[in-house]
Protein backbone atom coordinates (compact mmCIF):
# COMPACT_ATOMS: atom_id res chain seq x y z
CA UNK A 1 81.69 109.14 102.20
CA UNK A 2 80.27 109.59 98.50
CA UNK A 3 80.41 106.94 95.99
CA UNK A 4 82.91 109.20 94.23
CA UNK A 5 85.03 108.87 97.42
CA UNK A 6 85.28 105.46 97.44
CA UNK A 7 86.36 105.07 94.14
CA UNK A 8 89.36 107.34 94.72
CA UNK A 9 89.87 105.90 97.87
CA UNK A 10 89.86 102.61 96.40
CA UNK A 11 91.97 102.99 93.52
CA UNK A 12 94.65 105.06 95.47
CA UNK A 13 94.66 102.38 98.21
CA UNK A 14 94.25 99.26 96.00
CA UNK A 15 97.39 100.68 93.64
CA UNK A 16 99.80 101.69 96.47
CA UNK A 17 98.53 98.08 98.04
CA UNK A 18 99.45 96.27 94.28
CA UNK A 19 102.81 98.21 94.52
CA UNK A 20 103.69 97.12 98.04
CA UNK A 21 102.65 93.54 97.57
CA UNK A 22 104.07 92.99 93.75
CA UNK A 23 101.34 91.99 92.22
CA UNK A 24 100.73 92.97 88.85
CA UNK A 25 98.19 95.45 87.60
CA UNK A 26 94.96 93.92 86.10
CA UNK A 27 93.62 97.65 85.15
CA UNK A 28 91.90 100.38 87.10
CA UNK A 29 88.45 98.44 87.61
CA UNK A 30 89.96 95.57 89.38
CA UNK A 31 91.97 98.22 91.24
CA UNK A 32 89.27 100.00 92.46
CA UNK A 33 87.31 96.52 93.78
CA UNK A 34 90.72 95.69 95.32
CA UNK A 35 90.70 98.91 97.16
CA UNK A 36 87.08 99.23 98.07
CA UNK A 37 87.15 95.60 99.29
CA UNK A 38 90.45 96.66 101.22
CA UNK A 39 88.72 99.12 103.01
CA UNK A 40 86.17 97.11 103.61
CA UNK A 41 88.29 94.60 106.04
CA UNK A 42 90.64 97.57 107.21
CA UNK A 43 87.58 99.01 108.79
CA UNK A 44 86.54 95.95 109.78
CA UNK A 45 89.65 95.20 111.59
CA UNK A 46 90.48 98.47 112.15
CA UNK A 47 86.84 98.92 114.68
CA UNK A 48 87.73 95.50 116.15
CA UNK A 49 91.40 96.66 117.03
CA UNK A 50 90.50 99.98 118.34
CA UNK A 51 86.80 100.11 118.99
CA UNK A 52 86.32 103.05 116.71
CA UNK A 53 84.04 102.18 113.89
CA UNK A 54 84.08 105.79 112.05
CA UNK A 55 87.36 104.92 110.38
CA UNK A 56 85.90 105.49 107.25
CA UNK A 57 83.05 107.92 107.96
CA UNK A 58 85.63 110.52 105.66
CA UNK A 59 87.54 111.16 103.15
CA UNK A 60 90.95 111.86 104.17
CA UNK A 61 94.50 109.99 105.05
CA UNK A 62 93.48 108.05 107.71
CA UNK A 63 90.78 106.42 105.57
CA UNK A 64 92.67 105.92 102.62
CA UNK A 65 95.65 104.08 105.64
CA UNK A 66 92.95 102.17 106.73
CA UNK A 67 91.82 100.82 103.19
CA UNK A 68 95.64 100.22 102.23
CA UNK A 69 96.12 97.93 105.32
CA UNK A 70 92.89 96.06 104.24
CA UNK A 71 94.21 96.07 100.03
CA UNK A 72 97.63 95.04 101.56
CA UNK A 73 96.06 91.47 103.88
CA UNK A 74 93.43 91.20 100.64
CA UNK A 75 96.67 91.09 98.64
CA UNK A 76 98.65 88.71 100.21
CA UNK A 77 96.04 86.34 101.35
CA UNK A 78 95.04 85.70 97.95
CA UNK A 79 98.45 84.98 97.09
CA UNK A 80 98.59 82.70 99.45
CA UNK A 81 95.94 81.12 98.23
CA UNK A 82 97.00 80.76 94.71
CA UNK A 83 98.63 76.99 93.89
CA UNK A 84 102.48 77.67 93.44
CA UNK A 85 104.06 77.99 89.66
CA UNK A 86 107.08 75.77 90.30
CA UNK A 87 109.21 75.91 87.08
CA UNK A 88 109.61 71.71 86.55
CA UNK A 89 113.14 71.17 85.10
């Protein structure tokens, strides 16, 4: 895949993933990273789960799934991560 591809890949999987998750946009850039580093541990995963380590070789829907299960676990496991904003009363 292009370098072109992974940016669209990226910022269509790193948005859908900020949608899903509710966390709030921090602009297209940080999208994009989100998205790319998202597909980075989908395929990861994805080639230990399966054995199939082309998951990404293209761009099409199964890539773009891959890298949005990836965003999604990126997502959450940085939220996770965050200390907790406890309103004190």
């Amino acid at each position: 895949m292009s370098i072109l591809g992974w940016i669209v890949v990226g910022l269509i999987a790193g948005g859908l993933a900020r949608w899903v998750t509710g966390t709030p946009s921090s602009g297209c850039l940080l999208t994009i990273v989100v998205g790319v580093a998202g597909a980075l541990i989908g395929g990861v995963l994805w080639g230990l789960a399966t054995g199939d380590q082309t998951a990404l070789d293209e761009f099409d829907l199964g890539s773009i799934g891959v890298a949005f299960l990836g965003s999604v676990v990126l997502l959450l496991v940085l939220q996770a991560l965050q200390p907790s904003r406890r309103r004190r009363h």
